[in-house]
Protein backbone atom coordinates (compact mmCIF):
# COMPACT_ATOMS: atom_id res chain seq x y z
CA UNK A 1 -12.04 -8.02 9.97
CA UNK A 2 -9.53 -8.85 7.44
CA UNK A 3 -6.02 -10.73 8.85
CA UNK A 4 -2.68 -10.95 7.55
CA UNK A 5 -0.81 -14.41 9.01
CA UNK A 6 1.51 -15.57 9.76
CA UNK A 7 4.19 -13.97 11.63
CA UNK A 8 7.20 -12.92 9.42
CA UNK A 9 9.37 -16.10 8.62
CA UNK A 10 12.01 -14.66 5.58
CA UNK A 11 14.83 -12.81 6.78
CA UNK A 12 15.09 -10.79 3.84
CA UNK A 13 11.84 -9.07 3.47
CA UNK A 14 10.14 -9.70 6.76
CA UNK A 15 7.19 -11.90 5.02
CA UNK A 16 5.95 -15.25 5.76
CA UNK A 17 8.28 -18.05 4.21
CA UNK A 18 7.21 -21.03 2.21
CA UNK A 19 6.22 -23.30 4.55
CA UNK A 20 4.45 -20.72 6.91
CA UNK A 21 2.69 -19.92 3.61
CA UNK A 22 1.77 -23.51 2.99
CA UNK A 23 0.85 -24.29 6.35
CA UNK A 24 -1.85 -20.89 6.73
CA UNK A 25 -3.53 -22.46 3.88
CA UNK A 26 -3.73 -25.67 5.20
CA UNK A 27 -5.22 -24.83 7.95
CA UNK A 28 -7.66 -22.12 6.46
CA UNK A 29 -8.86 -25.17 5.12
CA UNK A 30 -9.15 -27.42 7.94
CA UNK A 31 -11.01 -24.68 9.68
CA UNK A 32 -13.65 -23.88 7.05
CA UNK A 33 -16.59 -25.47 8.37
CA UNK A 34 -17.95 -28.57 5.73
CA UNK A 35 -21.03 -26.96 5.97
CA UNK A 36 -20.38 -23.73 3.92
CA UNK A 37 -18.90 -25.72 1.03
CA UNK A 38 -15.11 -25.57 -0.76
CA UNK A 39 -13.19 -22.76 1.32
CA UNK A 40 -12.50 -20.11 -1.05
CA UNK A 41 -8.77 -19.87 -1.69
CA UNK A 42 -7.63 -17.47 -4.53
CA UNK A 43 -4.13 -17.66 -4.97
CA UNK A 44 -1.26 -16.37 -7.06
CA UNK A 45 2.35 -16.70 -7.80
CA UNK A 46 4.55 -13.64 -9.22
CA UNK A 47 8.44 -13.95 -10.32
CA UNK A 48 9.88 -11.25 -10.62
CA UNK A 49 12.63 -11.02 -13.95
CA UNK A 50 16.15 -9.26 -14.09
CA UNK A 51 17.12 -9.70 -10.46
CA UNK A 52 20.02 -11.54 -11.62
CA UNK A 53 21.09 -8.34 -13.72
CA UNK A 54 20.80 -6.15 -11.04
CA UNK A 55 23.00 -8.03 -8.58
CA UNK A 56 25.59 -8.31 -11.66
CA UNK A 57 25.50 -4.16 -12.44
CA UNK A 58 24.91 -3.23 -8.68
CA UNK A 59 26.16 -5.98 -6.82
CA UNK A 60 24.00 -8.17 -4.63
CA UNK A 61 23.16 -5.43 -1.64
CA UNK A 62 21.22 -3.97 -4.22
CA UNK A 63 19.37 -7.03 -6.00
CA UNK A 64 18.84 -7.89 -2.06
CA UNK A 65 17.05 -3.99 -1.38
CA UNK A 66 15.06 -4.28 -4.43
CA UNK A 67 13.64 -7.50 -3.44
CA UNK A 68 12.24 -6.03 -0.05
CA UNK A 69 10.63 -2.96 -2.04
CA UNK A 70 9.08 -5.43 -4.00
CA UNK A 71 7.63 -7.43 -1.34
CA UNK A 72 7.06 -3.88 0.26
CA UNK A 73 5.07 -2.87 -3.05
CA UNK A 74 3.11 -6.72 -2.71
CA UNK A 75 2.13 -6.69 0.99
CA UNK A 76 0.89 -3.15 0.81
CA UNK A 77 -1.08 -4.05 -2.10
CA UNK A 78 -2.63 -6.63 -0.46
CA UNK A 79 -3.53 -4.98 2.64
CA UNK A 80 -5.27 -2.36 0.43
CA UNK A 81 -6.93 -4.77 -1.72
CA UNK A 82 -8.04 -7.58 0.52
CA UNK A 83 -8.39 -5.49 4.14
CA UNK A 84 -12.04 -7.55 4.23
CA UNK A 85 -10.41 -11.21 3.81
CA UNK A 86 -7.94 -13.33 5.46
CA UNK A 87 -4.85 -13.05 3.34
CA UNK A 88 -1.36 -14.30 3.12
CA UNK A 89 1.94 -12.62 1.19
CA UNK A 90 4.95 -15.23 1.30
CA UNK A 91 8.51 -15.13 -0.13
CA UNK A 92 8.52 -18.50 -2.00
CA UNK A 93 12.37 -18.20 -2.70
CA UNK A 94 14.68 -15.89 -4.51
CA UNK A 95 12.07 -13.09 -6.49
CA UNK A 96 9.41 -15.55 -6.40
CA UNK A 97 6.37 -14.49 -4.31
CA UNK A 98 3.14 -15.93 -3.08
CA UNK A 99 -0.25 -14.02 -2.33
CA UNK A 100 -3.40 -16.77 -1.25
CA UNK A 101 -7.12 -14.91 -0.23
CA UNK A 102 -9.76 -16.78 1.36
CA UNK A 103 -11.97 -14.31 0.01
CA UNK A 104 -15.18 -15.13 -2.76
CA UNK A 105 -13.89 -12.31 -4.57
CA UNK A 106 -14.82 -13.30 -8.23
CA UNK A 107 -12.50 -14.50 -10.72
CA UNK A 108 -12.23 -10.85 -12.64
CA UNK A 109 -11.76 -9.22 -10.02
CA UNK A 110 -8.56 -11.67 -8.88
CA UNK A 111 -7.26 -11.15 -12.20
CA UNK A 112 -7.66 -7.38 -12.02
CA UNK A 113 -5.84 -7.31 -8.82
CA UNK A 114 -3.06 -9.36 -10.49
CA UNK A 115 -2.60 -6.83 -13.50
CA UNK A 116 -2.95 -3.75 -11.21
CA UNK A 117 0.41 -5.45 -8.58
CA UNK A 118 1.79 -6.30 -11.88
CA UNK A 119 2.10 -2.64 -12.85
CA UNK A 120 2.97 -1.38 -9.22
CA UNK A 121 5.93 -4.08 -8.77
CA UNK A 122 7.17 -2.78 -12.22
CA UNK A 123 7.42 0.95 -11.00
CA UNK A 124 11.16 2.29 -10.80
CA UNK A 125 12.89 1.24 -7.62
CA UNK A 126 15.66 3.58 -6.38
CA UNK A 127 19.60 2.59 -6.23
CA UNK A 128 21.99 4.15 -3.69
CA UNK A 129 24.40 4.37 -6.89
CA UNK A 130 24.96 7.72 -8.78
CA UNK A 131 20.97 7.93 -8.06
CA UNK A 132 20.05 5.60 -10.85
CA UNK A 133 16.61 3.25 -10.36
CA UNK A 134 15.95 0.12 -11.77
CA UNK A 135 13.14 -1.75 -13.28
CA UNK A 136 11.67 -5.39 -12.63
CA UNK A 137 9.30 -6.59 -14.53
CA UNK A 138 6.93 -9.54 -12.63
CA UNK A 139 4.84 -12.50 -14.44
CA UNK A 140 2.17 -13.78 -12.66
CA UNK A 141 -0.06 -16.90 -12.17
CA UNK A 142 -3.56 -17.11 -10.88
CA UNK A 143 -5.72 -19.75 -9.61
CA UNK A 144 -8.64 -20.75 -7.96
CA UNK A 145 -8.91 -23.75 -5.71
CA UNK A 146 -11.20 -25.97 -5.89
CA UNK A 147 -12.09 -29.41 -3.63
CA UNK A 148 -9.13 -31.65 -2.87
CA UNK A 149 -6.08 -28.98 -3.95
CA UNK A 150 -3.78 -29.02 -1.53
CA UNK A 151 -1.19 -26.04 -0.56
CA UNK A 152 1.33 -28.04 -2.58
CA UNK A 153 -0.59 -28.78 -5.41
CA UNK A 154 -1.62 -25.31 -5.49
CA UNK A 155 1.68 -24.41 -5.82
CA UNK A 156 2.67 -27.06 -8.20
CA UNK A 157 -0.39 -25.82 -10.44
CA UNK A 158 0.90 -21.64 -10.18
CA UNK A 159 4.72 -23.47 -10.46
CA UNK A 160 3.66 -25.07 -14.27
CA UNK A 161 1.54 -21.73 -15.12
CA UNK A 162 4.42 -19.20 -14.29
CA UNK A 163 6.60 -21.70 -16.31
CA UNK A 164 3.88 -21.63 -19.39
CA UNK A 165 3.64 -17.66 -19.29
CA UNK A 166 7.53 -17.56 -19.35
CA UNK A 167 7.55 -18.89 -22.88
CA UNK A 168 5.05 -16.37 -24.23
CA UNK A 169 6.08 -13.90 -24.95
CA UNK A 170 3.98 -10.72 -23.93
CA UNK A 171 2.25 -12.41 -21.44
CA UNK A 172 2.85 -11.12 -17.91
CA UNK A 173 -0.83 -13.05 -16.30
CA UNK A 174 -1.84 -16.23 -16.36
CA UNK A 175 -4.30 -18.73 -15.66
CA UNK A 176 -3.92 -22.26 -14.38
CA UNK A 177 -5.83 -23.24 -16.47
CA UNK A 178 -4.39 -21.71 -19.56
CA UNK A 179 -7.21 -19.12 -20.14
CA UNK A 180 -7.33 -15.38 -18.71
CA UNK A 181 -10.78 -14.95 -16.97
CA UNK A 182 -13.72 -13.62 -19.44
CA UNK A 183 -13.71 -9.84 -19.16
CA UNK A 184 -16.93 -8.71 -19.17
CA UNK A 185 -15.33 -5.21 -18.40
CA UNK A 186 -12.91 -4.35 -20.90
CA UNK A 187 -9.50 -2.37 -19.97
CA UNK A 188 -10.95 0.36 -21.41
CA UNK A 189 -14.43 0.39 -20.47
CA UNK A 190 -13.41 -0.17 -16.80
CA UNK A 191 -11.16 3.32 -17.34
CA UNK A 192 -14.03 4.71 -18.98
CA UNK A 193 -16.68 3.42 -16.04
CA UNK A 194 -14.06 5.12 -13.36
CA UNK A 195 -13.83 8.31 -15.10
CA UNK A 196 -17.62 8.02 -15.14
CA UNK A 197 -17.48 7.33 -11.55
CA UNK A 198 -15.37 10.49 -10.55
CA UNK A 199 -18.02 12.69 -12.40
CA UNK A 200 -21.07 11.35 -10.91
CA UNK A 201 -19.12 10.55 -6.79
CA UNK A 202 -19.20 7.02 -6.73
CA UNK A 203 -15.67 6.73 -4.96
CA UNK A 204 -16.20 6.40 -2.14
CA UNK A 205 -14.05 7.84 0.93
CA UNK A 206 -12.87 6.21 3.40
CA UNK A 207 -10.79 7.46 6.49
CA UNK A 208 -8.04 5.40 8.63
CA UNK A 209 -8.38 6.21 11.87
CA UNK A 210 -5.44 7.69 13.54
CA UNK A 211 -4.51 7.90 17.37
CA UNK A 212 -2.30 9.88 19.75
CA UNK A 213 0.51 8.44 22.16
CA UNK A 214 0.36 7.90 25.02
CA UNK A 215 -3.13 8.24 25.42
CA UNK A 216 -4.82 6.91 22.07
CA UNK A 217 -6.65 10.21 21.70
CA UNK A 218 -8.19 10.39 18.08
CA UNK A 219 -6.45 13.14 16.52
CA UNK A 220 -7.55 12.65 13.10
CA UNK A 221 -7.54 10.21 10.01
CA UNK A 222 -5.81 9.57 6.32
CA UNK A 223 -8.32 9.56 3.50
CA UNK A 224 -8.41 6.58 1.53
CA UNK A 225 -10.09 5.85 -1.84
CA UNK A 226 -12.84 2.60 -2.56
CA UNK A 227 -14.71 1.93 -5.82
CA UNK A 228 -17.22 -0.74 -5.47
CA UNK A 229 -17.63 -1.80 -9.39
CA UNK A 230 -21.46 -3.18 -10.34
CA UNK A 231 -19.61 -5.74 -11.91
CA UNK A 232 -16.08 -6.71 -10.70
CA UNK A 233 -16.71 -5.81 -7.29
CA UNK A 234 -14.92 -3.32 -4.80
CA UNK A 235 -11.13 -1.93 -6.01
CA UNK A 236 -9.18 -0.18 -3.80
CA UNK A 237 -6.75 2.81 -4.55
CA UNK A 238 -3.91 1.19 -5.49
CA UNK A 239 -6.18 -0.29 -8.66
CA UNK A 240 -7.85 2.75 -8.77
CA UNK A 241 -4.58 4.97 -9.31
CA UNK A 242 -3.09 2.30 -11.87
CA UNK A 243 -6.45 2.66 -13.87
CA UNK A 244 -5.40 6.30 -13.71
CA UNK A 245 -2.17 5.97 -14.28
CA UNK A 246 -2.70 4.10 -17.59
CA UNK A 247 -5.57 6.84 -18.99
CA UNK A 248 -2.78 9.83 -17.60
CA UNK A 249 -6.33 10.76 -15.17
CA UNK A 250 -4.21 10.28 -12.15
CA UNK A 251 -4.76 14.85 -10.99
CA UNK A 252 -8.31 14.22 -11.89
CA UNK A 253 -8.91 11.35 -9.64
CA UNK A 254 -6.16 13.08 -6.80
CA UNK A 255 -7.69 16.07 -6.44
CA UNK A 256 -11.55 14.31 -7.01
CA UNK A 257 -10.25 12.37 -3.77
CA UNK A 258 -8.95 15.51 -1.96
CA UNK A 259 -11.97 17.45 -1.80
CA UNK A 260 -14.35 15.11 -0.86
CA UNK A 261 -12.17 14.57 1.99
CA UNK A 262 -11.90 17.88 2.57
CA UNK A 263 -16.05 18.39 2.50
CA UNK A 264 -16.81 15.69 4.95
CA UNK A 265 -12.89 16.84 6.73
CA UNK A 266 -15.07 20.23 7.18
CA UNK A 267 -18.13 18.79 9.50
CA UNK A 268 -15.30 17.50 12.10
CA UNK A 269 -14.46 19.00 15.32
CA UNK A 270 -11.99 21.89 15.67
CA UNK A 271 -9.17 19.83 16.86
CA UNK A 272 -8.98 16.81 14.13
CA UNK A 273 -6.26 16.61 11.28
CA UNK A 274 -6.84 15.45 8.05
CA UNK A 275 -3.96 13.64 5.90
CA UNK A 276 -4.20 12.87 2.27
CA UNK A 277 -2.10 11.53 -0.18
CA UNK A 278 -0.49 13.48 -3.47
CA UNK A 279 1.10 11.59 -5.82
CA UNK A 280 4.39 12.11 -8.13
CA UNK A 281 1.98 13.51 -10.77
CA UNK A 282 0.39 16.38 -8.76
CA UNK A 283 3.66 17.40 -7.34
CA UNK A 284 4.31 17.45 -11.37
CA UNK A 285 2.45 19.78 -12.07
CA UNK A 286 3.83 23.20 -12.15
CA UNK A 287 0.07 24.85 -10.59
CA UNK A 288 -0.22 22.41 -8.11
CA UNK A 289 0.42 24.31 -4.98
CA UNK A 290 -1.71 26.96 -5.91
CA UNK A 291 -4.54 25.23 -7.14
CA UNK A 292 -4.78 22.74 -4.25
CA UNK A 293 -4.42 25.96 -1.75
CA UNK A 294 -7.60 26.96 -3.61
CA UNK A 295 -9.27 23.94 -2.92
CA UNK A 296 -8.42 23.75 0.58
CA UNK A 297 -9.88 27.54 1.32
CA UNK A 298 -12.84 26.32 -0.71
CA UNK A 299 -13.44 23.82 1.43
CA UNK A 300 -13.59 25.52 4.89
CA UNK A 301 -10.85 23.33 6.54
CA UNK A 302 -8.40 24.76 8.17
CA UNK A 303 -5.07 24.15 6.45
CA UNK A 304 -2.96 23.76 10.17
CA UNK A 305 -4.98 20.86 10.31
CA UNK A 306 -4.14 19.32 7.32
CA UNK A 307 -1.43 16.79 6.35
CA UNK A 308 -0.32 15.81 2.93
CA UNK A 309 1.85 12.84 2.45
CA UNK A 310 4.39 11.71 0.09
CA UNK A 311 6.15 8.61 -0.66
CA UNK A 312 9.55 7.42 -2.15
CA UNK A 313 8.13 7.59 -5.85
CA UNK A 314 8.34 11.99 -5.15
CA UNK A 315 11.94 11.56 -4.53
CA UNK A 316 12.83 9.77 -7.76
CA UNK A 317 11.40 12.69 -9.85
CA UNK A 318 13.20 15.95 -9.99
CA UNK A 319 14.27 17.11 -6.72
CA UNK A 320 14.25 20.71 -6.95
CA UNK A 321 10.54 20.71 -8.70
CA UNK A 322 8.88 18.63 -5.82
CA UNK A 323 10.38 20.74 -3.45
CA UNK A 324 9.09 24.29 -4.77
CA UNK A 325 5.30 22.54 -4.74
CA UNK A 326 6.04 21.72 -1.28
CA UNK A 327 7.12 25.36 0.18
CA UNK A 328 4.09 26.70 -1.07
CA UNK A 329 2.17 24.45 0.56
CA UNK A 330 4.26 24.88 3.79
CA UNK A 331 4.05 28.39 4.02
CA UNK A 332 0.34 28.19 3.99
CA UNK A 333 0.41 25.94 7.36
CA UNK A 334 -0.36 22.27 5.39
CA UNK A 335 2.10 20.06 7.21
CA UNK A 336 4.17 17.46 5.07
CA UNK A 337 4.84 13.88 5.93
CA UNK A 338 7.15 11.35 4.39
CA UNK A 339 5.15 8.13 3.58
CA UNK A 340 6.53 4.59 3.67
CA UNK A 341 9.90 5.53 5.71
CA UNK A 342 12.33 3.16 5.77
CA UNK A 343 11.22 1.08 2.83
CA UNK A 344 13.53 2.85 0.04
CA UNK A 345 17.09 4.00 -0.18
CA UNK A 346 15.90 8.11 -0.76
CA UNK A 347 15.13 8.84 1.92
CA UNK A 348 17.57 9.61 4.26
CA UNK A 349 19.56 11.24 1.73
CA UNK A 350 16.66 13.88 0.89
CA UNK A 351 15.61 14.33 4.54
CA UNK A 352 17.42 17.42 5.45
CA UNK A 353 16.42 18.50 1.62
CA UNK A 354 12.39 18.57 1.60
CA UNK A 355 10.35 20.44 3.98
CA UNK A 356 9.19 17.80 6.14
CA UNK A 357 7.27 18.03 9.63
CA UNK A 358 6.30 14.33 10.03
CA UNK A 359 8.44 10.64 9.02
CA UNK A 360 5.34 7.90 8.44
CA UNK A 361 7.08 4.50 9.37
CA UNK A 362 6.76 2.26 6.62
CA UNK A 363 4.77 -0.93 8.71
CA UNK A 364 7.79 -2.75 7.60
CA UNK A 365 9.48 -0.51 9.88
CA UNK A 366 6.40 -1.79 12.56
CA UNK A 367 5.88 -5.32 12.56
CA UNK A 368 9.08 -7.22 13.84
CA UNK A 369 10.23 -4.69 16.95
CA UNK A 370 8.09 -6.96 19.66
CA UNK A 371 10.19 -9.96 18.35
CA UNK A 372 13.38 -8.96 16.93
CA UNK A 373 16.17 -7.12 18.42
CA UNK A 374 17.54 -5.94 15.17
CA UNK A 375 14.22 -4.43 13.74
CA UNK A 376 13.71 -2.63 17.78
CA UNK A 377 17.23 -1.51 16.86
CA UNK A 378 16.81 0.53 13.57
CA UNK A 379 13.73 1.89 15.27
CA UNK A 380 15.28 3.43 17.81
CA UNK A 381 17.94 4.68 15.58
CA UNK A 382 15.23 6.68 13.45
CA UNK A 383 13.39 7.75 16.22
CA UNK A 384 16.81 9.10 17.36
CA UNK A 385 17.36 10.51 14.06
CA UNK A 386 13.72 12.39 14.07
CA UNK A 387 14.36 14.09 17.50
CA UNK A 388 17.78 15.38 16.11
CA UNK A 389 15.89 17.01 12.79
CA UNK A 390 12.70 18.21 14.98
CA UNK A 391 10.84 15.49 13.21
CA UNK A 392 7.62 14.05 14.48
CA UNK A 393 6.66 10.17 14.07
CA UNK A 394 3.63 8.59 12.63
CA UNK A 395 3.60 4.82 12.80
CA UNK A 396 1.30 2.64 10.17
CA UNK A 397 0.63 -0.81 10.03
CA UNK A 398 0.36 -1.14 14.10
CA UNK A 399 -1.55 -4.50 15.13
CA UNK A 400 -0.30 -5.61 18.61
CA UNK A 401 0.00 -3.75 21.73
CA UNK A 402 3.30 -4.70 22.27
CA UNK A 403 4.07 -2.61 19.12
CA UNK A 404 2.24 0.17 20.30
CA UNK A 405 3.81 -0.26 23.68
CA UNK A 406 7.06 0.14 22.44
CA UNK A 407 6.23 2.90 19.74
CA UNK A 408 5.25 4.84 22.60
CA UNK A 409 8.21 4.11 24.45
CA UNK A 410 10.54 5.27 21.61
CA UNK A 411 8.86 8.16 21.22
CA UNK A 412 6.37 7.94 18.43
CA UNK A 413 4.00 10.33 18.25
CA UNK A 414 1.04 8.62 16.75
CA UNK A 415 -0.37 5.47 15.08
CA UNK A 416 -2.93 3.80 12.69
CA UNK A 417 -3.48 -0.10 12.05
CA UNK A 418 -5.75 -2.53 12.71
CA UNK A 419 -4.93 -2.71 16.49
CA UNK A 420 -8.08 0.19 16.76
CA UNK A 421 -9.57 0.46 13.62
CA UNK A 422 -9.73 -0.43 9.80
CA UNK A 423 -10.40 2.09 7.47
CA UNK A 424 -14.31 2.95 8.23
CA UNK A 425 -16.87 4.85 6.05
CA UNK A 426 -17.18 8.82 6.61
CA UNK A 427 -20.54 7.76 9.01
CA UNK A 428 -18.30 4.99 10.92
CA UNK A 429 -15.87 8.09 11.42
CA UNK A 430 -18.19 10.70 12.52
CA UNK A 431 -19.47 8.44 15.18
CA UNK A 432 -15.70 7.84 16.36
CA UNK A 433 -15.01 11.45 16.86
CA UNK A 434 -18.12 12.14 18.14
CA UNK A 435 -17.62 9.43 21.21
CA UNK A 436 -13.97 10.61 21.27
C-alpha cells in the first residue's frame, strides 16, 4: 500500500518541512533491509519562478495562496502517480519543493512524471483580484540515488542541478547528472501510443471506493484512469490528461474514460453511485450536455445515480458557458459536485452561481483537523456553510479514524481515502459491493 509521511510540518501549505523531509529519507534508508540492495530513492526538486512578482502586483496574501495551490497541484500529483510507493512531498523553503519515491520506477518514467507536474504546476491559478489568474512557471531537478547519498547530499546534488537548469535557457528538467534520461519513447510517439491505447481499451479503469457516514456503507465509487505503458511503465491520469492536453485529445480520452465506467457502472447493484470527472474542455464544448446524456442512456445506468465532478480549473473559464452544460445535465437527474473545495479562491464566490448538489473537500481540507484547531475550525465553518445552501459533503483524502471520526461528527456525508481502500481494479470492486 502506498504511504505519504510524514505528518504536515510547514505552516503554509500543510506539507512536510525540510527536515521532516530529510529525516523520512533517512530512515527509508536505514530500514531497507542490506539484503535487497541500494534502497531505491528517486527524488526531485522543483522551484517555482515569478513568486516574487506576484507578491509585488498582488501583494503577499496572494504570492502566499498561490504557493499552497501549488503544493496542492504537487501532492495530488503524487498521490496519483506514486499511490503503489512510499512517497514524500516537502516544502524546502519559499517556492522550492521536494518530492523523494522509494519506488524502482525506471528512470523515464521519473522524468515523465517530472514534465507531466511541470505542466500541471504551470496551469493558471486564480486571484481574488478583479478575477485575474496568474501563471508560475516551475524548473525541476531529478535524481536517482545511489549507495552512500545521503538526504543532504541528495539535496545538495538537486540544489547544483536546479542552479545549472536556471542558466539555460529553455530548460525546465534536469538531470543531476547533466543529461535528460534516454527516451526510448518519444513525446510524440508516447501521444501517439495513448491515442492508440484509447482505440484498442488499454486504459484501464479504476474505481475509488467511496463510503457512507455514519455507518461506512459502500455507496459507490469515482472512476479513475491507469495506463500501464510496455515501456515506461504505469501513468496515471494526471499524465494521461497532460499527454492529452498537449495533442488537444483531452474529449476523446474524457468521454473514452466515461463510458467504460459507465459499462462496468451498469453490472452494479441498484443502489450504487457512480462519479466521474469532466474536465474544463468538455464543459467547453458547446454539445457536451447532450452528447454525454446520450452516452449515459446508452449505457443503461441510471443517471440519479450518477455524479459528475468539477474542479477549480471550470470556474476560471467562462462562467455563464459552464453553467448552461451543467443545467442540462441537472435536469436530467446527474448530480454535480465541486472537486478540490477549499484549495482555490473560486469557489465560494461561484457557489450560489453553479448548480451544485455535493462540495468534495479538497484532502487539504482533511488532513490536519485531528491535530490542529485552526484546520477543525474552517471545517466546521464549511460544513456550516453546506447545511445553509442544502449542500451535501464528500470528504477525499481520509486516512485516520480520527478524521473520519470527526467528519462524521461535523456532518459529512461521505468519504474516500486510504483509511478503507485504494483505488482497486473493476474485479477488486465488484467483489466489494458484492460483500457489501
Amino acid at each position: 500500500m502506498a504511504s505519504k509521511t510524514p505528518l504536515p510540518g510547514d505552516p503554509l501549505t500543510g506539507l512536510a518541512d525540510l527536515e521532516q523531509g530529510k529525516s523520512t529519507i533517512a530512515a527509508w534508508q536505514h530500514e531497507w533491509p542490506s539484503s535487497a540492495g541500494v534502497c531505491p530513492l528517486h527524488a526531485m526538486l522543483i522551484a517555482v519562478g515569478r513568486i516574487e512578482t506576484v507578491n509585488i502586483a498582488y501583494g503577499e496574501h496572494t504570492g502566499d495562496a498561490a504557493l499552497i495551490e501549488i503544493a496542492r497541484r504537487i501532492d495530488h500529483f503524487a498521490a496519483d502517480e506514486l499511490e503503489s510507493a512510499a512517497w514524500v512531498v516537502a516544502r524546502v523553503g519559499g517556492g522550492t519543493f521536494l518530492v523523494v519515491a522509494r519506488d524502482r520506477c525506471s528512470r523515464e518514467r521519473w522524468q515523465w512524471f517530472a514534465e507531466a507536474l511541470a505542466d500541471a504546476i504551470a496551469m493558471p491559478i486564480a486571484t481574488p483580484i478583479d478575477d485575474n489568474s496568474v501563471r508560475l512557471w516551475p524548473r525541476i531537478a531529478l535524481m536517482r540515488a545511489v549507495s552512500g547519498d545521503t538526504p543532504d547530499m541528495i539535496l545538495d546534488q538537486l540544489a547544483d542541478a536546479l542552479h545549472r537548469a536556471r542558466e539555460e535557457r529553455g530548460r525546465r528538467v534536469v538531470w543531476v547528472s547533466g543529461e535528460l534520461a534516454h527516451v526510448a519513447v518519444s513525446n510524440q510517439q508516447l501521444e501517439a501510443d495513448m491515442l492508440a491505447a484509447i482505440d484498442r481499451g488499454e486504459i484501464e479503469i479504476v474505481f475509488q471506493p467511496q463510503y457512507a457516514l455514519p455507518d461506512d456503507a459502500l455507496i459507490g465509487a469515482e472512476a479513475l484512469a491507469r495506463w500501464q505503458h510496455p515501456e515506461i511503465g504505469r501513468l496515471g491520469a494526471n499524465t494521461l490528461f497532460t499527454l492529452a492536453e498537449r495533442t488537444d485529445h483531452v474529449a476523446q480520452l474524457s468521454r473514452h474514460i466515461a463510458e467504460r465506467a459507465l459499462a462496468e457502472a451498469s453490472r452494479w447493484s441498484a443502489d450504487l453511485r457512480l462519479s466521474i470527472n469532466v474536465t474544463p474542455s468538455d464543459l467547453a464544448a458547446g454539445s457536451f450536455a447532450t452528447e454525454f446524456l446520450q452516452m449515459v442512456e446508452r449505457s443503461g445506468f441510471p443517471a440519479d445515480r450518477l455524479t459528475i465532478e468539477i474542479t477549480e480549473q471550470v470556474l476560471l473559464a467562462e462562467l455563464e458557458q459552464v453553467t448552461r452544460a451543467l443545467r442540462p445535465l441537472k435536469e436530467g437527474g446527474i448530480s454535480v459536485a465541486l472537486d478540490d473545495f477549499g484549495a482555490g479562491y473560486s469557489n465560494f464566490r461561484y457557489l450560489k452561481i453553479l448548480p451544485i448538489d455535493m462540495l468534495k473537500l479538497d484532502r487539504s481540507m482533511v488532513e490536519g483537523i485531528a491535530d490542529d484547531e485552526r484546520d477543525l475550525a474552517v471545517l466546521r465553518g464549511i460544513t456550516a456553510m453546506a447545511r445553509a445552501l442544502g449542500l451535501g459533503i464528500v470528504a477525499e483524502g481520509v486516512e485516520q479514524d480520527m478524521q473520519r471520526t470527526i467528519l462524521q461528527r461535523e456532518g459529512a456525508a461521505y468519504y474516500q481515502g486510504f483509511l478503507r481502500s485504494l483505488p482497486v481494479s473493476t474485479e477488486e470492486f465488484r467483489k466489494l459491493a458484492d460483500a457489501a
